[in-house]
Protein backbone atom coordinates (compact mmCIF):
# COMPACT_ATOMS: atom_id res chain seq x y z
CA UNK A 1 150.04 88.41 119.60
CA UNK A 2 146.95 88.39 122.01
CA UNK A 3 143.41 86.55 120.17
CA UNK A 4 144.76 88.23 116.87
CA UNK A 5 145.71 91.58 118.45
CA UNK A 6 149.18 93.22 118.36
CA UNK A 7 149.62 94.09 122.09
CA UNK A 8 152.61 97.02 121.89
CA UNK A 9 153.36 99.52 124.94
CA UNK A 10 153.60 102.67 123.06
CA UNK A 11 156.00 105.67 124.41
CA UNK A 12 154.14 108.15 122.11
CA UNK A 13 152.10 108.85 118.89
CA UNK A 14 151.12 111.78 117.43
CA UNK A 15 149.59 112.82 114.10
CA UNK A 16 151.52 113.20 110.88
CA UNK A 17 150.09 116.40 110.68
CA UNK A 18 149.17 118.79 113.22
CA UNK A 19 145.97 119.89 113.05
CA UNK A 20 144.83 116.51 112.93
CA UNK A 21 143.45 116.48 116.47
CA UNK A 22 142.05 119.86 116.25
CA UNK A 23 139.51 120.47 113.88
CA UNK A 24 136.49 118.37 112.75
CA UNK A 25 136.99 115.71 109.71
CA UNK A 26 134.44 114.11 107.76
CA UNK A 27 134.04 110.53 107.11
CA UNK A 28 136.13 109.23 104.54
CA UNK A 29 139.10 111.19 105.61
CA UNK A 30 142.85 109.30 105.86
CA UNK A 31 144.94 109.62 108.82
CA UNK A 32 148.03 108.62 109.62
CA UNK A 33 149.18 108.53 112.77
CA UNK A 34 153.03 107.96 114.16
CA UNK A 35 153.68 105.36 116.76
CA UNK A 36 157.06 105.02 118.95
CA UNK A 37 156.94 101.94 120.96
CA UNK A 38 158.99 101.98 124.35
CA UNK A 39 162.49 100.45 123.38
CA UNK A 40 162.23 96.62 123.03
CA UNK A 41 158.64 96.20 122.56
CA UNK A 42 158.59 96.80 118.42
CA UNK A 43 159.48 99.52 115.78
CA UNK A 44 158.64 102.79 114.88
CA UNK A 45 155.77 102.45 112.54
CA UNK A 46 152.95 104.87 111.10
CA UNK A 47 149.28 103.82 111.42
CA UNK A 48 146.79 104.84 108.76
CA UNK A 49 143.27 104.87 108.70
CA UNK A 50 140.08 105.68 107.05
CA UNK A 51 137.61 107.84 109.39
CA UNK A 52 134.19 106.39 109.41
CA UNK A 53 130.98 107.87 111.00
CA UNK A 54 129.25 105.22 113.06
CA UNK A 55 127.06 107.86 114.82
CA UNK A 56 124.89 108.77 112.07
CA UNK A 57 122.60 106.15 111.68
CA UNK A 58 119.10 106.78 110.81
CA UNK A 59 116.15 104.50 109.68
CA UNK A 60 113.74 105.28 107.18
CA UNK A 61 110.89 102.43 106.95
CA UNK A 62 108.90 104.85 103.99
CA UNK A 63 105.47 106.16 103.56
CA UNK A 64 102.75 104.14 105.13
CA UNK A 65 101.46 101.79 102.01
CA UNK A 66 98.20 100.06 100.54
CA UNK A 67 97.84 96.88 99.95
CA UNK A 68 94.78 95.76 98.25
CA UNK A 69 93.84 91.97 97.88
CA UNK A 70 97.51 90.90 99.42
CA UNK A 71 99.16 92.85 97.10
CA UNK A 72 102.89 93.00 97.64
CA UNK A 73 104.39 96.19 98.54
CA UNK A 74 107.72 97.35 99.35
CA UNK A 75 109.37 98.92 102.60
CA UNK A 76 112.08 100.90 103.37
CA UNK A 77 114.73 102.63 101.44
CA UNK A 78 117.87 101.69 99.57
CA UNK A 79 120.46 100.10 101.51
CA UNK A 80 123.48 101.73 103.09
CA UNK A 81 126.49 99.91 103.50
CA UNK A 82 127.52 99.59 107.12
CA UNK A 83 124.28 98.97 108.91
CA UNK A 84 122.68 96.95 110.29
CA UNK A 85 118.74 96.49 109.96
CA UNK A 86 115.69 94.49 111.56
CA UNK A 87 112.03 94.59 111.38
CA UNK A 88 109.46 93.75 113.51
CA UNK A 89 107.13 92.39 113.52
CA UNK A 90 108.23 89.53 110.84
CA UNK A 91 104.73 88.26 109.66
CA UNK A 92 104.29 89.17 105.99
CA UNK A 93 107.96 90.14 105.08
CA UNK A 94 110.06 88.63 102.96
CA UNK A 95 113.09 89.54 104.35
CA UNK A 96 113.36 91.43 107.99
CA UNK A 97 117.16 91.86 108.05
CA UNK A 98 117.16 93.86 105.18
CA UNK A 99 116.36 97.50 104.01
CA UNK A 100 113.76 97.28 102.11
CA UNK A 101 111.49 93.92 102.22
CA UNK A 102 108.33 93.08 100.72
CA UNK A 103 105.85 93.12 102.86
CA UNK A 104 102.49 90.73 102.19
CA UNK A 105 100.20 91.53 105.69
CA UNK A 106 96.69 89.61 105.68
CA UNK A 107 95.54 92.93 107.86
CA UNK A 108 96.58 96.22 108.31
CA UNK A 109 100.20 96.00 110.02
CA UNK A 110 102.42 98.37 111.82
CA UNK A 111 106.23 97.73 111.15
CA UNK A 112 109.46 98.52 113.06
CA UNK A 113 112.42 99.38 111.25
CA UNK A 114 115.95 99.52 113.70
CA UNK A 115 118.51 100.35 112.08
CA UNK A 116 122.08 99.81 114.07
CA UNK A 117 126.09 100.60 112.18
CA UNK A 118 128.09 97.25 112.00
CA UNK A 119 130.76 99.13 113.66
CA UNK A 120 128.62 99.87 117.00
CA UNK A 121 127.17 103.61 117.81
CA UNK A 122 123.83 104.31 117.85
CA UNK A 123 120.70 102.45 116.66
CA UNK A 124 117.27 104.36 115.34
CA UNK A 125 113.84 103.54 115.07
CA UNK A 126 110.98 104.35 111.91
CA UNK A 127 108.08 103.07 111.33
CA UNK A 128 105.22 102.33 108.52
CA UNK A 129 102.01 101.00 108.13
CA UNK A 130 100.98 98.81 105.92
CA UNK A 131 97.08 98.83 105.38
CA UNK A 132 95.78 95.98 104.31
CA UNK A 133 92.74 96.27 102.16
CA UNK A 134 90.93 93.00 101.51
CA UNK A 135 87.37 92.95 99.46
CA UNK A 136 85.66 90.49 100.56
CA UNK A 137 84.17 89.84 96.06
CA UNK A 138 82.23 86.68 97.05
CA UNK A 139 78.60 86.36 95.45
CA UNK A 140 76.39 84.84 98.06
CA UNK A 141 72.94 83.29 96.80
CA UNK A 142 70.20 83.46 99.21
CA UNK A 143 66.78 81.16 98.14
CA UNK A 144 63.38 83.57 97.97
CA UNK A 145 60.58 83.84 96.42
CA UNK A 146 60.15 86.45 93.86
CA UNK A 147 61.71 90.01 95.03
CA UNK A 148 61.16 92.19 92.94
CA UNK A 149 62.16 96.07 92.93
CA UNK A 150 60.35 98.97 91.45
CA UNK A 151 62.48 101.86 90.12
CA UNK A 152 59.55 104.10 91.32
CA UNK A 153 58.66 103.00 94.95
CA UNK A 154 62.24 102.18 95.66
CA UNK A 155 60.98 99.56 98.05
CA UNK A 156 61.23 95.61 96.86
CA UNK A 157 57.50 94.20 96.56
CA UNK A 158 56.44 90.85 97.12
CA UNK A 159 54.81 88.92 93.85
């Protein structure tokens, strides 16, 4: 053993089945594969294991989304187990290493979603904006002296 890793000098392997190595197979699919170590260095054994795409990676952040008076609204998509994720910028979300956060912006944000496999590959990039729609509902008195408004001149008049 080598840091946790079997180190064997193989002679030769080669599928349990032969058309293993020549066609296309999808993720999900089992192989086994039979290894013949040079004499001395370990015994025959068969290998098996479970093909899984870390190629196909894609992001989807979602539609671009309102939010009116900080109004929470949510990102992404489901999660898909595998990959890795991370948003940017982090301001507002409640979570940026996950698929689909909650996003609380003061103003009208753009957001980065990367989305990487655990297992390496490739890494994609989406993005959404989140507008931010805050009404300003404050009443603000101003002191004057009589204005008054007539329906028919449509101009205020003094009294």
């Amino acid at each position: 053993m080598h840091g946790g890793i079997s180190l064997i000098l193989l002679r030769s392997w080669q599928p349990r089945k032969r058309s293993i190595l020549l066609r296309h197979h999808r993720q999900g699919t089992t192989l086994q594969v039979a290894l013949t170590p040079y004499a001395g260095y370990g015994c025959n054994d068969t290998l098996t294991a479970v093909l899984l795409d870390t190629l196909t990676v894609f992001a989807n952040a979602g539609p671009d989304r309102l939010s009116c008076q900080n109004a929470p609204v949510q990102l992404g998509i489901n999660p898909r187990q595998g990959f890795v994720y991370s948003w940017s910028p982090v301001t507002g979300l409640s979570n940026p290493n996950i698929s689909n956060p909650i996003a609380t912006p003061s103003v009208t944000t753009q957001y980065i979603l990367t989305v990487t496999n655990a297992g390496g590959g490739c890494l994609t990039r989406d993005t959404v904006i989140v507008n931010a729609a805050v009404i300003d509902n404050s009443i603000t008195l101003y002191r004057a002296r009589h204005h008054l408004f007539s329906r028919s001149r449509k101009q205020p008049y003094w009294k």
